[in-house]
C-alpha atoms as a PDB file:
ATOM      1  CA  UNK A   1     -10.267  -0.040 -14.754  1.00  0.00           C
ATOM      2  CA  UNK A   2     -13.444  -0.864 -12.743  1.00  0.00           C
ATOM      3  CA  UNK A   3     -13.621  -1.543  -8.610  1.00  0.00           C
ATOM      4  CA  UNK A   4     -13.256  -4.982  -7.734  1.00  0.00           C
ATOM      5  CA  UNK A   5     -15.749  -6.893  -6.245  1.00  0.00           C
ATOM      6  CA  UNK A   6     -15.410  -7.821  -2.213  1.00  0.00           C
ATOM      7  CA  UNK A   7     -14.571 -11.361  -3.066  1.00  0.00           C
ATOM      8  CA  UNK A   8     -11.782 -10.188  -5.283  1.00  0.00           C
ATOM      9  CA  UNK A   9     -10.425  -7.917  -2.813  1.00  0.00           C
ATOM     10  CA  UNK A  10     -10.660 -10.301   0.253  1.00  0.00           C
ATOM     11  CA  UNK A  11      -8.881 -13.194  -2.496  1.00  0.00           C
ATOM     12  CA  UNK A  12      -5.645 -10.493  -3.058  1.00  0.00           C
ATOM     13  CA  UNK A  13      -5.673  -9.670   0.680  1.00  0.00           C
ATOM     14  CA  UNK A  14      -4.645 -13.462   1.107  1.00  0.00           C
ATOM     15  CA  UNK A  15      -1.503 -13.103  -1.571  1.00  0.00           C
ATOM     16  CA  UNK A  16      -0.556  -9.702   0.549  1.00  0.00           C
ATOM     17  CA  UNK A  17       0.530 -10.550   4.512  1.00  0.00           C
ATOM     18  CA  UNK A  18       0.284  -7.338   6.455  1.00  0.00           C
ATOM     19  CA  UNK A  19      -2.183  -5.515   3.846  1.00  0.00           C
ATOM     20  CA  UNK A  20      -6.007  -5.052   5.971  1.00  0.00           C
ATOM     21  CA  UNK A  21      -9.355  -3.965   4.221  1.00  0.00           C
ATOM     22  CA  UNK A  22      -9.833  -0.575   6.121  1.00  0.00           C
ATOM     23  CA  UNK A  23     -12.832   1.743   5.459  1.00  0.00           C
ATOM     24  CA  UNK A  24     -12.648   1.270   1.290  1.00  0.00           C
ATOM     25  CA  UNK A  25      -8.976   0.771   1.117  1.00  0.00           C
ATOM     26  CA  UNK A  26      -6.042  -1.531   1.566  1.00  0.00           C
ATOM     27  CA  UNK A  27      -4.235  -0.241   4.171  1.00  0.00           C
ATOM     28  CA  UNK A  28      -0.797  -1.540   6.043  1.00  0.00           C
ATOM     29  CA  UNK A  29       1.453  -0.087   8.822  1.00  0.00           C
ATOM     30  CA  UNK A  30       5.105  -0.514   9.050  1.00  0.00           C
ATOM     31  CA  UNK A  31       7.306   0.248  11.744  1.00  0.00           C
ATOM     32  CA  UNK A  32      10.762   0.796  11.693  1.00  0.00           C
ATOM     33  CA  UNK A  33      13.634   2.014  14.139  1.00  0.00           C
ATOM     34  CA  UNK A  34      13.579   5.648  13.660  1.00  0.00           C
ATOM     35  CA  UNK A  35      12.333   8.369  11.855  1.00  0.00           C
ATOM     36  CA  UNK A  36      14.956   7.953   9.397  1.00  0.00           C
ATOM     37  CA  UNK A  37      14.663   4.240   7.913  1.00  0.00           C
ATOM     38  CA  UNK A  38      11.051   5.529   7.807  1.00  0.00           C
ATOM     39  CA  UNK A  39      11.702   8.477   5.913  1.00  0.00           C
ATOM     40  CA  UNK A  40      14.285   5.844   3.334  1.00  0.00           C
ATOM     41  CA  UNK A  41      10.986   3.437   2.850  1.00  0.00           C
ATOM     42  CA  UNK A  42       8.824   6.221   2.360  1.00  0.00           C
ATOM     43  CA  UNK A  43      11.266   7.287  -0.496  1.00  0.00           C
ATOM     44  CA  UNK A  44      11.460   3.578  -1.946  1.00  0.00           C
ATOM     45  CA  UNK A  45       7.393   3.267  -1.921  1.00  0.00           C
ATOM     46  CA  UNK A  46       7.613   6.876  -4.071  1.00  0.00           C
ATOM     47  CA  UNK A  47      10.045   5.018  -6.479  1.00  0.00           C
ATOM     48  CA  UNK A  48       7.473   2.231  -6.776  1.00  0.00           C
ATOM     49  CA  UNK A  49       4.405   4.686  -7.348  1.00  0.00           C
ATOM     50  CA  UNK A  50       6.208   6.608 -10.230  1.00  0.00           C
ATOM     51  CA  UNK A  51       6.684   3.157 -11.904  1.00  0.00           C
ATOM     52  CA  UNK A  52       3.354   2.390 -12.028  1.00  0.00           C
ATOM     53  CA  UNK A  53       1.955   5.892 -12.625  1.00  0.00           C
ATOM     54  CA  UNK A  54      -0.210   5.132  -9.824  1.00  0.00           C
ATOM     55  CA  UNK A  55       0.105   7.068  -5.968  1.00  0.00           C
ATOM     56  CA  UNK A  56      -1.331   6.306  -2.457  1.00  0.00           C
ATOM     57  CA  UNK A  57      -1.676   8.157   0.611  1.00  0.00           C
ATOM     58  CA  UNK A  58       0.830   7.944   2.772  1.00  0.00           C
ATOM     59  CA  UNK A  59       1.065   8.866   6.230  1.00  0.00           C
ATOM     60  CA  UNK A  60       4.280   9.381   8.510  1.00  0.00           C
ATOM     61  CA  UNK A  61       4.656   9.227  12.254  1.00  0.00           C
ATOM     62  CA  UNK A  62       8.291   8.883  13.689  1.00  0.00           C
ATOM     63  CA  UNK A  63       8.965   5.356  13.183  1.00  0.00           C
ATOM     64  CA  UNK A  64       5.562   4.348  11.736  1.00  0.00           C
ATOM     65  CA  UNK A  65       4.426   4.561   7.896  1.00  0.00           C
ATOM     66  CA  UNK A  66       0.502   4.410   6.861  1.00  0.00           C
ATOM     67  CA  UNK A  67      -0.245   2.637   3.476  1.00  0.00           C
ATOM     68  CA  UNK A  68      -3.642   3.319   2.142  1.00  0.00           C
ATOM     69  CA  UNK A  69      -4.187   2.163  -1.437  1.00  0.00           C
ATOM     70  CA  UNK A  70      -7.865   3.121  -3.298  1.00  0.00           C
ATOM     71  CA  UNK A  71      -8.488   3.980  -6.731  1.00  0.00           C
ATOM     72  CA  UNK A  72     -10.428   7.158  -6.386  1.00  0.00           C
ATOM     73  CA  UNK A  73     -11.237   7.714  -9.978  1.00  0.00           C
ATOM     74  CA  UNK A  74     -13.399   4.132  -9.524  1.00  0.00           C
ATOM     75  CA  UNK A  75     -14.373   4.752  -6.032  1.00  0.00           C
ATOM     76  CA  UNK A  76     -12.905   1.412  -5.070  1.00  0.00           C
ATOM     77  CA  UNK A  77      -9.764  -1.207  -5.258  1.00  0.00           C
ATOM     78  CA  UNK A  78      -8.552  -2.121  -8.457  1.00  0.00           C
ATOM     79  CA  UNK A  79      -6.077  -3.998  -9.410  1.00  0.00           C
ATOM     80  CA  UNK A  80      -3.738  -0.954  -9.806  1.00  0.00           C
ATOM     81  CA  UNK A  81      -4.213  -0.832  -5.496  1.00  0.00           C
ATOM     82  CA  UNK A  82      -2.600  -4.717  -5.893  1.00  0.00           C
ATOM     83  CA  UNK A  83      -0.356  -4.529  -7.650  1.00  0.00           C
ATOM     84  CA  UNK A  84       1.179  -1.649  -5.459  1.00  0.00           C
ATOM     85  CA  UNK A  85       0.737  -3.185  -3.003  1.00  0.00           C
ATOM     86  CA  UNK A  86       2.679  -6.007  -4.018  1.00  0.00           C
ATOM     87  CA  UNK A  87       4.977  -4.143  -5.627  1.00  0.00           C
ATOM     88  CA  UNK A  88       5.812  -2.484  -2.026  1.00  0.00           C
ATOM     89  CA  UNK A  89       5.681  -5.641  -0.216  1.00  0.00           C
ATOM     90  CA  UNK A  90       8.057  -6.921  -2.320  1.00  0.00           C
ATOM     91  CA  UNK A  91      10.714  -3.868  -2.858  1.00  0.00           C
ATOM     92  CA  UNK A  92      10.226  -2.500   0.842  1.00  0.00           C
ATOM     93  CA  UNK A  93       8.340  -4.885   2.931  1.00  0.00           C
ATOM     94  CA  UNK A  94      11.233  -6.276   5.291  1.00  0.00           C
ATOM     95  CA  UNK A  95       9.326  -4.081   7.892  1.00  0.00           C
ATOM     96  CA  UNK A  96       7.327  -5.136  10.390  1.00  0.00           C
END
């Protein structure tokens, strides 16, 4: 599955409120109450990534969850970093 281009990335970016072009990746923060809820979305986004065969890095600080979606096999986005990214936005993204 090959990168996409910049326009392609900056065109999904508008479909995905939250989600930032950040050094090669898409990247998002959440925030919730406490450690807690954050450790329960961090679970949920694992859910999502065994669906689509397809992981992230993610990055956990008290309340505050890290997103950062690259393919790293294309050295790029693809459309497998979308669609998780949807895919999370949509299951888990009541954060702020």
């Amino acid at each position: 599955m090959p990168a996409l281009s910049d326009a392609e990335v900056t065109a999904a970016l508008e479909t995905l409120p939250g989600w930032e072009l950040e050094d090669g990746e898409i990247t998002r923060q959440f925030r919730f109450k406490d450690f807690v809820e954050a450790f329960g979305f961090i679970s949920q986004v694992a859910t999502v990534q065994e669906q689509l065969n397809h992981h992230s890095t993610i990055t956990n600080t008290w309340a505050f969850v890290t997103i950062q979606c690259s393919t790293h096999d294309e050295d790029g986005i693809t459309s497998k970093d979308i669609e998780l990214a949807r895919r999370i936005s949509e299951r888990c993204g009541n954060a702020s």
